[in-house]
C-alpha atoms as a PDB file:
ATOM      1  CA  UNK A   1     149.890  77.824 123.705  1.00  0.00           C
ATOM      2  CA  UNK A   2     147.065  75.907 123.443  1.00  0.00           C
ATOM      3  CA  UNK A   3     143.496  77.377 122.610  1.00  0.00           C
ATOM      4  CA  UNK A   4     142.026  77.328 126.083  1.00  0.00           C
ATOM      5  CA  UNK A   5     144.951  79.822 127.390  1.00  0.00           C
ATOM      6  CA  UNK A   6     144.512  82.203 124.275  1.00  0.00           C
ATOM      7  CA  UNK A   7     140.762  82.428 125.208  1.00  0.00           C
ATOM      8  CA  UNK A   8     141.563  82.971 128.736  1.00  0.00           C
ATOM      9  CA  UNK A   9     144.421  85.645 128.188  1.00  0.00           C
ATOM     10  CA  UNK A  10     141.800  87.325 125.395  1.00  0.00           C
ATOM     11  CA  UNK A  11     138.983  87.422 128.832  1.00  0.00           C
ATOM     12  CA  UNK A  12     141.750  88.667 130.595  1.00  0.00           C
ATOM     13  CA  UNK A  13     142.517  91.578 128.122  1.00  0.00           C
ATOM     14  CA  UNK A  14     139.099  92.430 128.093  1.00  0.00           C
ATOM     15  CA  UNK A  15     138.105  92.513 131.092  1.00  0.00           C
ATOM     16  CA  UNK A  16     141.079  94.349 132.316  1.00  0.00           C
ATOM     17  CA  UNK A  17     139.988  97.063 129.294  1.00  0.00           C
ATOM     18  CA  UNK A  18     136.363  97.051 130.055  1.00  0.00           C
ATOM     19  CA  UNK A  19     136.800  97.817 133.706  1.00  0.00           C
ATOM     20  CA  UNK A  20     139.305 100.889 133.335  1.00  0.00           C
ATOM     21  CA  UNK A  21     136.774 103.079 131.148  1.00  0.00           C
ATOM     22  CA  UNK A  22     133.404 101.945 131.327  1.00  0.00           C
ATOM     23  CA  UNK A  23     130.985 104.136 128.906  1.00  0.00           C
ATOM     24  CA  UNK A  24     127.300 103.505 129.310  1.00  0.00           C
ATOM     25  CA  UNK A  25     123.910 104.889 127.369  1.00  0.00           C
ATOM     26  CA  UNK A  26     122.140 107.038 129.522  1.00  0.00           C
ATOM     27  CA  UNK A  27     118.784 109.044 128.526  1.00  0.00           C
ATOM     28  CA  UNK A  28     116.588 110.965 129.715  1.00  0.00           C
ATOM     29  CA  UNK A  29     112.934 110.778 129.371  1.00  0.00           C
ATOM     30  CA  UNK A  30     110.754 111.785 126.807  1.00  0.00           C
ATOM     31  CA  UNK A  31     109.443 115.353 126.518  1.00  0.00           C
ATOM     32  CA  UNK A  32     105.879 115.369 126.977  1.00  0.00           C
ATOM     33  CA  UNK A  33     103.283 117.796 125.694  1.00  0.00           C
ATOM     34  CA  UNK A  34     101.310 119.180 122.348  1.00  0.00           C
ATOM     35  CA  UNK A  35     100.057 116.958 120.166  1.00  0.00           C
ATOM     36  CA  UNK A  36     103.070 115.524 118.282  1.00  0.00           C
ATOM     37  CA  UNK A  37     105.758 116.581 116.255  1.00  0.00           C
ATOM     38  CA  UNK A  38     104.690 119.116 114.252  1.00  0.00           C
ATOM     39  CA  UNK A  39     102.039 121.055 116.412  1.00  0.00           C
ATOM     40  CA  UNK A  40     103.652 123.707 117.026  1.00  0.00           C
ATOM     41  CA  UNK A  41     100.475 125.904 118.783  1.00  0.00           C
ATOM     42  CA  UNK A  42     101.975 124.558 122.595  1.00  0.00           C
ATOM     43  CA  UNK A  43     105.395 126.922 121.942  1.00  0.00           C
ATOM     44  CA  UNK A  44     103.764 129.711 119.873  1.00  0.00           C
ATOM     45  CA  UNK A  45     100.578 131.620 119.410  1.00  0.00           C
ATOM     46  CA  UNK A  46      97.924 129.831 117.624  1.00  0.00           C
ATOM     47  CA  UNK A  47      97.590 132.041 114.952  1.00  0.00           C
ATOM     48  CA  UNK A  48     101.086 132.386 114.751  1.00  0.00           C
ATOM     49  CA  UNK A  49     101.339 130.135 111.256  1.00  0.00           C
ATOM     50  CA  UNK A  50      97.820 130.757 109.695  1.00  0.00           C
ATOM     51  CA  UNK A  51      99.563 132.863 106.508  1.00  0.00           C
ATOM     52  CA  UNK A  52      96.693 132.639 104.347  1.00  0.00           C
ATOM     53  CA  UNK A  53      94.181 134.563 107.464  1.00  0.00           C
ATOM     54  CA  UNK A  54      97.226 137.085 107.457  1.00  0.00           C
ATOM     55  CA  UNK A  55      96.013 141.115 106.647  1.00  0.00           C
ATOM     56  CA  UNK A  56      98.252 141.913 103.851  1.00  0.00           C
ATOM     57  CA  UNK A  57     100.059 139.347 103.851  1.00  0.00           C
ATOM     58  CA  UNK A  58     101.067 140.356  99.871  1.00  0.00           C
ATOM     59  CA  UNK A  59     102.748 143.244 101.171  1.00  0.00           C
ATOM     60  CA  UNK A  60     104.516 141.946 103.891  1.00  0.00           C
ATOM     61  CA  UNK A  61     105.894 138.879 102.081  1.00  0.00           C
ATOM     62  CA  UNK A  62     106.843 141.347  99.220  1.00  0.00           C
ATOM     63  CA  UNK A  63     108.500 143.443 101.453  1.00  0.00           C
ATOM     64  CA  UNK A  64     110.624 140.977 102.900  1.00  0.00           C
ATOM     65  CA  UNK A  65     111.731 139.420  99.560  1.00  0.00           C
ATOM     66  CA  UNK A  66     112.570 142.853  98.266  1.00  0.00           C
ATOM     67  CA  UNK A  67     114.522 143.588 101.336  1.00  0.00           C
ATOM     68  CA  UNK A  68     116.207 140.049 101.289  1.00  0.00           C
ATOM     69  CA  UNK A  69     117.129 140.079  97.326  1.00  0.00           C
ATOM     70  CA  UNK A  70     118.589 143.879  98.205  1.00  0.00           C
ATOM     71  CA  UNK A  71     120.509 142.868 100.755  1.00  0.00           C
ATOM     72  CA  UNK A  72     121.826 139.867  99.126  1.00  0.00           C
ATOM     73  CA  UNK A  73     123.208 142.073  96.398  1.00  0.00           C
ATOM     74  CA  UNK A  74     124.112 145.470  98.336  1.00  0.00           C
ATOM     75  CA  UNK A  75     126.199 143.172 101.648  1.00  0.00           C
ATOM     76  CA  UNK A  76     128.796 141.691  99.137  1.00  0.00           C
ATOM     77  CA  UNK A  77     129.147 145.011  96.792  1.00  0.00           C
ATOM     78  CA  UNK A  78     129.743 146.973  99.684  1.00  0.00           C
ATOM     79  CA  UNK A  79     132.417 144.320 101.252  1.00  0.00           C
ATOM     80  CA  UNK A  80     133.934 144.336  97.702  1.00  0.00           C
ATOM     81  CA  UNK A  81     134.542 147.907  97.975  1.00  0.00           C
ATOM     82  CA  UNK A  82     135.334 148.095 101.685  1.00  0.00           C
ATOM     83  CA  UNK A  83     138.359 145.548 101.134  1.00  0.00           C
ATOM     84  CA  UNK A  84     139.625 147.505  98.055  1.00  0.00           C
ATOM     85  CA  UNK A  85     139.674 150.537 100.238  1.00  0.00           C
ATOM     86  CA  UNK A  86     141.825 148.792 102.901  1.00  0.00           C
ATOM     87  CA  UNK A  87     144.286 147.390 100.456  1.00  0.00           C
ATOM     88  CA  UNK A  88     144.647 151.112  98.643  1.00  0.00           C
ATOM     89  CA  UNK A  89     145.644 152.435 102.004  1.00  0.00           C
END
């Protein structure tokens, strides 16, 4: 075969591939609104990540890390146990 009719058969392959599933890029346009990425006041309240104006915001923060850190030790102690129970019978 010469070169010409391997280029031709390789266009013919193609094209025969290209038409039988054609995939295209399709978007959609860009969300508009707030003042850029990371102003977050047009989804939430404004005062919704001003920690340091927060009333006792020591206790509340505590409270949640004490609650966390005693939940992260109490959930797999009491899953140990639960699965010892069910394989005692």
């Amino acid at each position: 075969m010469s070169s010409s009719a391997v280029l031709q058969q390789c266009a013919r392959t193609l094209v025969r591939s290209a038409s039988g599933s054609s995939r295209q890029i399709s978007t959609s346009a860009v969300a508009r609104g707030g003042g850029g990425p990371f102003d977050y006041h047009y989804i939430h309240a404004p005062k919704m990540y001003d920690v340091a104006g927060m009333p006792n915001k020591h206790l509340v923060y505590g409270s949640m890390c004490t609650v966390g850190l005693l939940g992260g030790f109490f959930i797999p102690l009491y899953a140990i146990s639960h699965s010892q129970k069910k394989t005692m019978g």
